[in-house]
Protein backbone atom coordinates (compact mmCIF):
# COMPACT_ATOMS: atom_id res chain seq x y z
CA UNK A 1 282.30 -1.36 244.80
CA UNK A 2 278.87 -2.84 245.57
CA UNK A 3 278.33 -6.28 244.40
CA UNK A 4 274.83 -6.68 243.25
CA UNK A 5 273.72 -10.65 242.17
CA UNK A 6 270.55 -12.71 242.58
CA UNK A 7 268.83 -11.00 246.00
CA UNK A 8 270.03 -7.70 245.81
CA UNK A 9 268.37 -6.44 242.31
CA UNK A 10 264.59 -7.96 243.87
CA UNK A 11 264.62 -6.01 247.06
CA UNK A 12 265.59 -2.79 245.10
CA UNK A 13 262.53 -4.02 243.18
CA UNK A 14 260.25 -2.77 245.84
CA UNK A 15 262.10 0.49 247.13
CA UNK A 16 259.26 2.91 247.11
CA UNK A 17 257.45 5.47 248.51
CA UNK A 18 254.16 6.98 249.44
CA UNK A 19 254.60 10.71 248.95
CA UNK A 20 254.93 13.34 246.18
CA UNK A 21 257.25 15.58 248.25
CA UNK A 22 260.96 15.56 248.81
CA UNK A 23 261.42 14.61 252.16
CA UNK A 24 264.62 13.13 253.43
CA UNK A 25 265.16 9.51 252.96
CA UNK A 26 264.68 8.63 256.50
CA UNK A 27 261.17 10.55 256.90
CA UNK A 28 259.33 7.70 254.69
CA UNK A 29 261.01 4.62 256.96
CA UNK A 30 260.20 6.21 260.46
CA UNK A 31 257.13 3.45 261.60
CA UNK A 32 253.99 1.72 259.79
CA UNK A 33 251.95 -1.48 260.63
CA UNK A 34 252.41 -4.15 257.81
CA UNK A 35 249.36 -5.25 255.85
CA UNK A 36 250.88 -6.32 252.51
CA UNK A 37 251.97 -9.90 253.66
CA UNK A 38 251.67 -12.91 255.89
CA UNK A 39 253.75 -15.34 258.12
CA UNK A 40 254.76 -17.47 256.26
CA UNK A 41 254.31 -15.93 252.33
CA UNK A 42 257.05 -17.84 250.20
CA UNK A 43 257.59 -16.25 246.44
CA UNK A 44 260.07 -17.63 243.76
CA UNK A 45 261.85 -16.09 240.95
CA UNK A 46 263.87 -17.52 238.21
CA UNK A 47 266.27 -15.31 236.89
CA UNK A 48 267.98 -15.44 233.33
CA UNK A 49 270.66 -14.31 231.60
CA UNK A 50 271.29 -13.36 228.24
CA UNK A 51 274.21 -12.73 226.00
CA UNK A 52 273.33 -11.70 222.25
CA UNK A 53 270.06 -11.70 223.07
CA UNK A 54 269.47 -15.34 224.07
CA UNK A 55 268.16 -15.94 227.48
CA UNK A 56 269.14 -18.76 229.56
CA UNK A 57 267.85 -20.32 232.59
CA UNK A 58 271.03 -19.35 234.67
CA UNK A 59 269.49 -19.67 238.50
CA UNK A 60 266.61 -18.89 241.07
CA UNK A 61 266.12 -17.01 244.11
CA UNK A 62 263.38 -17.26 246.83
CA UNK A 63 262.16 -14.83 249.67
CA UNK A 64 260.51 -16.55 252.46
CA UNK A 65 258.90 -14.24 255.75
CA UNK A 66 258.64 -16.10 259.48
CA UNK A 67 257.30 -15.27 262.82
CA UNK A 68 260.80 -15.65 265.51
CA UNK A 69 261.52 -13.05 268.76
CA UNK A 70 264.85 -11.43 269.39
CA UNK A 71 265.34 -10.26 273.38
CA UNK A 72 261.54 -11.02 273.97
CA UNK A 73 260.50 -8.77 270.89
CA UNK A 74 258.63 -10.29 267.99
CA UNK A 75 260.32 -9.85 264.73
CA UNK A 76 259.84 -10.64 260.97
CA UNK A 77 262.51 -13.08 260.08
CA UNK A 78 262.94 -12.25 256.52
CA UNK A 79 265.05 -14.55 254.05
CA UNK A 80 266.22 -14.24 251.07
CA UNK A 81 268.99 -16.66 249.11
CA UNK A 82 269.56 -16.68 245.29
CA UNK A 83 271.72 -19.11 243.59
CA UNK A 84 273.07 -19.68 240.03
CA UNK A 85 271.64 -23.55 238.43
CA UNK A 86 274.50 -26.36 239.11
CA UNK A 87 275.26 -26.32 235.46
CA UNK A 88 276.52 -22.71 235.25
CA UNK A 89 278.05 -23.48 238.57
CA UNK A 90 281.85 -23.77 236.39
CA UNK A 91 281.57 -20.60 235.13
CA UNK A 92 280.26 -18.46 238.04
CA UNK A 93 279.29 -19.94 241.16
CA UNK A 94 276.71 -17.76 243.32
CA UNK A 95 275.20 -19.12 246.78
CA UNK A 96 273.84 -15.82 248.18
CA UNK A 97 271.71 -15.67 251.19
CA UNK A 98 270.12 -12.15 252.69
CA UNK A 99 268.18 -12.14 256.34
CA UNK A 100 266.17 -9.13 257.85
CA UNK A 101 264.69 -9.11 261.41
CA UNK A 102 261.94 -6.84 261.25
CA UNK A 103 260.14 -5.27 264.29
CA UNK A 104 256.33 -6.07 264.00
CA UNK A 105 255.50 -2.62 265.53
CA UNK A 106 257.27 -0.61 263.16
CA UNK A 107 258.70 -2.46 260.16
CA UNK A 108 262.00 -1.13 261.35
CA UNK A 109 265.42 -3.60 261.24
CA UNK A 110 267.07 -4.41 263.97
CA UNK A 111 269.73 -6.89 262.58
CA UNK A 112 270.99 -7.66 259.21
CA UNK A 113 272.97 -10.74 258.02
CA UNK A 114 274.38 -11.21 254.69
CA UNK A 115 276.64 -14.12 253.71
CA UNK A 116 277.17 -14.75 249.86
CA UNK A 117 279.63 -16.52 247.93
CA UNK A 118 280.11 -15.01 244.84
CA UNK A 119 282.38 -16.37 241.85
CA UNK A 120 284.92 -17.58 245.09
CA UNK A 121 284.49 -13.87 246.51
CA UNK A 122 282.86 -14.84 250.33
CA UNK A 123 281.73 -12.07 252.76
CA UNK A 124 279.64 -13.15 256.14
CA UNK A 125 278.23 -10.02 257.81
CA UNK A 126 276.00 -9.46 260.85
CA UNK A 127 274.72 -5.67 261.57
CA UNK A 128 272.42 -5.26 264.24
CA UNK A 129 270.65 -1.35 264.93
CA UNK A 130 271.13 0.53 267.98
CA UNK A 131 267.85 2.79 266.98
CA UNK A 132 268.59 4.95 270.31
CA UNK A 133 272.23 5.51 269.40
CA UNK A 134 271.46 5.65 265.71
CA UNK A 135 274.43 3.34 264.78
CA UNK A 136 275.12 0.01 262.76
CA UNK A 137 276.92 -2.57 264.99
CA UNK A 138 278.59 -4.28 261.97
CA UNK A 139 281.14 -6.83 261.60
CA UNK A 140 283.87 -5.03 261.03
CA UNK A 141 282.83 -2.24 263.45
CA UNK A 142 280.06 1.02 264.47
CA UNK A 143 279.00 3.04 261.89
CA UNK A 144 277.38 6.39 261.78
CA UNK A 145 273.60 5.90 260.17
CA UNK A 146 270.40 7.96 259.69
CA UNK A 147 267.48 7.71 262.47
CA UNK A 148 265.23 5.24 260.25
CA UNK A 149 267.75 3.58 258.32
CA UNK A 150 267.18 0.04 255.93
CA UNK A 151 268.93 -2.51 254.82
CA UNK A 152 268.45 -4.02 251.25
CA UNK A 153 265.84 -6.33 252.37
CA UNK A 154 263.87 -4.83 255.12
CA UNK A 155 263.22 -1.89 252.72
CA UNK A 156 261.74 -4.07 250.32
CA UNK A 157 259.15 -5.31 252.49
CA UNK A 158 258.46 -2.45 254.30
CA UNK A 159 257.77 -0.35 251.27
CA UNK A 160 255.44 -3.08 250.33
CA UNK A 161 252.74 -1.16 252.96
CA UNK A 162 253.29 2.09 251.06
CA UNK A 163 250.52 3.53 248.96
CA UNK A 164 251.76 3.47 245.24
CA UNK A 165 248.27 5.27 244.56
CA UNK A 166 249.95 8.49 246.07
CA UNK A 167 252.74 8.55 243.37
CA UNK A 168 252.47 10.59 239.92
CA UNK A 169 254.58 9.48 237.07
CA UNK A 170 258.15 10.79 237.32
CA UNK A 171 257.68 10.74 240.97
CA UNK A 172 261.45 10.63 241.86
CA UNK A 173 261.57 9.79 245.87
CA UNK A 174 265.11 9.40 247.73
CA UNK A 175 265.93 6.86 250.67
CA UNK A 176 268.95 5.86 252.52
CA UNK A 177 270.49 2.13 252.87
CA UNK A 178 272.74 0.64 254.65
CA UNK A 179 275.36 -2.17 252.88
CA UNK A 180 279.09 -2.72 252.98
CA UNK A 181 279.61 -0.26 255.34
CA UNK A 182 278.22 2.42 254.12
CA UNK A 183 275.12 4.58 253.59
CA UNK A 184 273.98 4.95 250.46
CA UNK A 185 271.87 7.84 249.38
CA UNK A 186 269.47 6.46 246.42
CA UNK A 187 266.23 6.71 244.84
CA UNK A 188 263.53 5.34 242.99
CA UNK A 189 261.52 6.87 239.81
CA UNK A 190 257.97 5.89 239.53
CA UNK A 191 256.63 5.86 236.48
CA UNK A 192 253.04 5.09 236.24
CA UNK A 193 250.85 1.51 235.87
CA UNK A 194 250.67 -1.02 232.64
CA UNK A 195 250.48 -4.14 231.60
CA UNK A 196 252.95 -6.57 231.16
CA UNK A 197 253.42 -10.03 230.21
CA UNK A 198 255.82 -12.42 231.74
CA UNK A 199 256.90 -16.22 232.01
CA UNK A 200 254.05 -16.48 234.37
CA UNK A 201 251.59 -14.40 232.93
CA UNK A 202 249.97 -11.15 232.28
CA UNK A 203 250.13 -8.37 234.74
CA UNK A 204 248.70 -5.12 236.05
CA UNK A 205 251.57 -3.62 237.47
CA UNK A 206 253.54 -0.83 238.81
CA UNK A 207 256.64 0.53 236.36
CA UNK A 208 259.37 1.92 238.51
CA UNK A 209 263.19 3.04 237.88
CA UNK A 210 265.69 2.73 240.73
CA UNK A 211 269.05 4.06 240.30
CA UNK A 212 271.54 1.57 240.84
CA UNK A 213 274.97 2.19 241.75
CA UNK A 214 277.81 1.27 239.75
CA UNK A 215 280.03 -1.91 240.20
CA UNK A 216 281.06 -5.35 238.87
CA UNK A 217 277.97 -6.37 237.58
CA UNK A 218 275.30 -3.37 237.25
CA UNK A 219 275.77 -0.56 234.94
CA UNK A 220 275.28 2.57 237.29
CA UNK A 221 271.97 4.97 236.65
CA UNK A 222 268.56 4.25 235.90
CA UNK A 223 269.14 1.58 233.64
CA UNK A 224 266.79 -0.80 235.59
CA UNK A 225 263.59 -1.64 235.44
CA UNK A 226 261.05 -3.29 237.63
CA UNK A 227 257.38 -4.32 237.61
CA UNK A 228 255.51 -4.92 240.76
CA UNK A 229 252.07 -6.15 241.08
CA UNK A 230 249.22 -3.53 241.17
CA UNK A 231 247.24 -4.93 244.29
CA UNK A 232 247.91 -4.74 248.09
CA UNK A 233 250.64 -7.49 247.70
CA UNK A 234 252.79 -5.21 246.25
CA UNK A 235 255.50 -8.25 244.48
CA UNK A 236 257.63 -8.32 241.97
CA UNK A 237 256.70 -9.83 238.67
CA UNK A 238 259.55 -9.10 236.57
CA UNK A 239 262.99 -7.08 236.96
CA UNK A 240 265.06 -6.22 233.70
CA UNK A 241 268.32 -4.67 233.59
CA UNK A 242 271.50 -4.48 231.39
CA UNK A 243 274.87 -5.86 232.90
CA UNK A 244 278.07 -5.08 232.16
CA UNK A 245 278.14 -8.21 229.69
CA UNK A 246 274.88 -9.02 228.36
CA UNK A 247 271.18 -8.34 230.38
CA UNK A 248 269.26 -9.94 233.15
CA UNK A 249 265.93 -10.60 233.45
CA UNK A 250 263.88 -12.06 236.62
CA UNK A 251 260.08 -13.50 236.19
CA UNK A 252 257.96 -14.82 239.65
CA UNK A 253 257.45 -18.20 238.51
CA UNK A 254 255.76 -19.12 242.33
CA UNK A 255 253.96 -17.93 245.24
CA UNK A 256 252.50 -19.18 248.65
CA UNK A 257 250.74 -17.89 251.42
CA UNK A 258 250.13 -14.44 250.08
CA UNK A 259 248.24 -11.94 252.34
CA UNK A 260 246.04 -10.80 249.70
CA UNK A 261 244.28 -11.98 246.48
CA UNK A 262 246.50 -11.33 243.54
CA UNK A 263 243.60 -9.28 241.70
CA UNK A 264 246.44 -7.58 239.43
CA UNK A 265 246.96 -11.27 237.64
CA UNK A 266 244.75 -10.99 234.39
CA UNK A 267 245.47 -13.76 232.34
CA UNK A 268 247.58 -17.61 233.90
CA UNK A 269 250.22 -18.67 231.15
């Protein structure tokens, strides 16, 4: 059963593609050169949570993107924690932290680290990618994976350099992932641009559907939806979803350092 909190909902936020067709997942993931963000690029989220329709400020999560090398190789050190507000700390503590290392070449991952602490339920893992070998050198052993494999945060940013402009509405484009062990088989349902307003402001954006597998906190199916900024940035402005109990809802409230204007900003709160 997947457990999906703060960090895991944004990066499926940005799981898209740039093609009409149905190829297999791995075709979209094979190689491209980033030009959606920077060294450096910080953005912020507050996420809430709502039980009879009244939303709370129940905790934050932040993705920042560095500059590092691994074995003489420059990489994209990608981070991403989330973490529930001190106050709501009593009734479900979350401390979640998600890293990427992403080859500057290709956008491809060549390790993964997840450690999260989640209600008392801790799991540390470190995955790196043997892309000749096509394997996942995980904690708890080698697993089997597709050529161009992700994991849930290098996907995010490297469908970030995909071209949404390519997409028709009901677009419905498939991709493989790699988390607890396994490879998961997904895909994400674009459908269309409009306007939306959030905590920060009002948005062009980019409407999309990902299914979402079932577990302890998401409903499985379509049931979420996300809104990502309609410019060459390519972030998320808002992600809504029902839970199990209650709904969840996640605004930007920040960003630094971003690559590009944000022309899809109409109107500042």
């Amino acid at each position: 059963m997947k457990r999906l909190k703060l960090i895991v909902p944004l990066a499926l936020a940005l799981f898209s593609f740039s093609t009409k067709s149905d190829p297999t997942p791995q075709d979209n993931f094979c190689g491209t050169r980033n030009i959606s963000f920077k060294v450096d690029e910080e953005v912020s989220f507050t996420v809430y949570y709502a039980v009879a329709g009244i939303y709370i400020n129940a905790g934050d999560a932040t993705f920042i993107s560095k500059l590092e090398t691994i074995n003489n190789r420059p990489v994209f050190h990608i981070t991403g924690e989330g973490r529930t507000n001190p106050s709501y700390d009593w009734i479900y503590k979350v401390r979640d932290k998600y890293e990427t290392f992403l080859d500057t070449a290709t956008m491809q991952p060549l390790k993964f680290i997840r450690n999260v602490n989640e209600g008392g339920y801790k799991k540390y893992q470190n995955v790196t990618f043997n892309k000749t070998a096509n394997t996942a050198v995980a904690t708890d052993g080698v697993f089997k994976v597709p050529a161009c494999i992700q994991d849930v945060v290098s996907a995010m940013y490297y469908a970030r350099n995909l071209d949404f402009s390519q997409l028709q509405p009901e677009d419905k484009i498939p991709f493989s992932m790699f988390l607890d062990n396994e490879v998961d088989n997904m895909y994400i349902r674009y459908l269309g641009v409009e306007e939306i307003k959030t905590k920060f402001g009002k948005f062009r954006a980019i409407k999309l559907k990902p299914l979402l597998l079932k577990g302890q906190i998401f409903e499985g199916g379509e049931n979420m939806t996300v809104w990502v900024t309609d410019d060459l940035n390519h972030i998320p402005v808002r992600v809504e979803s029902p839970l199990v109990v209650g709904k969840v809802k996640i605004d930007m409230m920040s960003y630094d350092n971003l690559r590009h204007p944000l022309t899809s900003l109409l109107k500042r709160k």
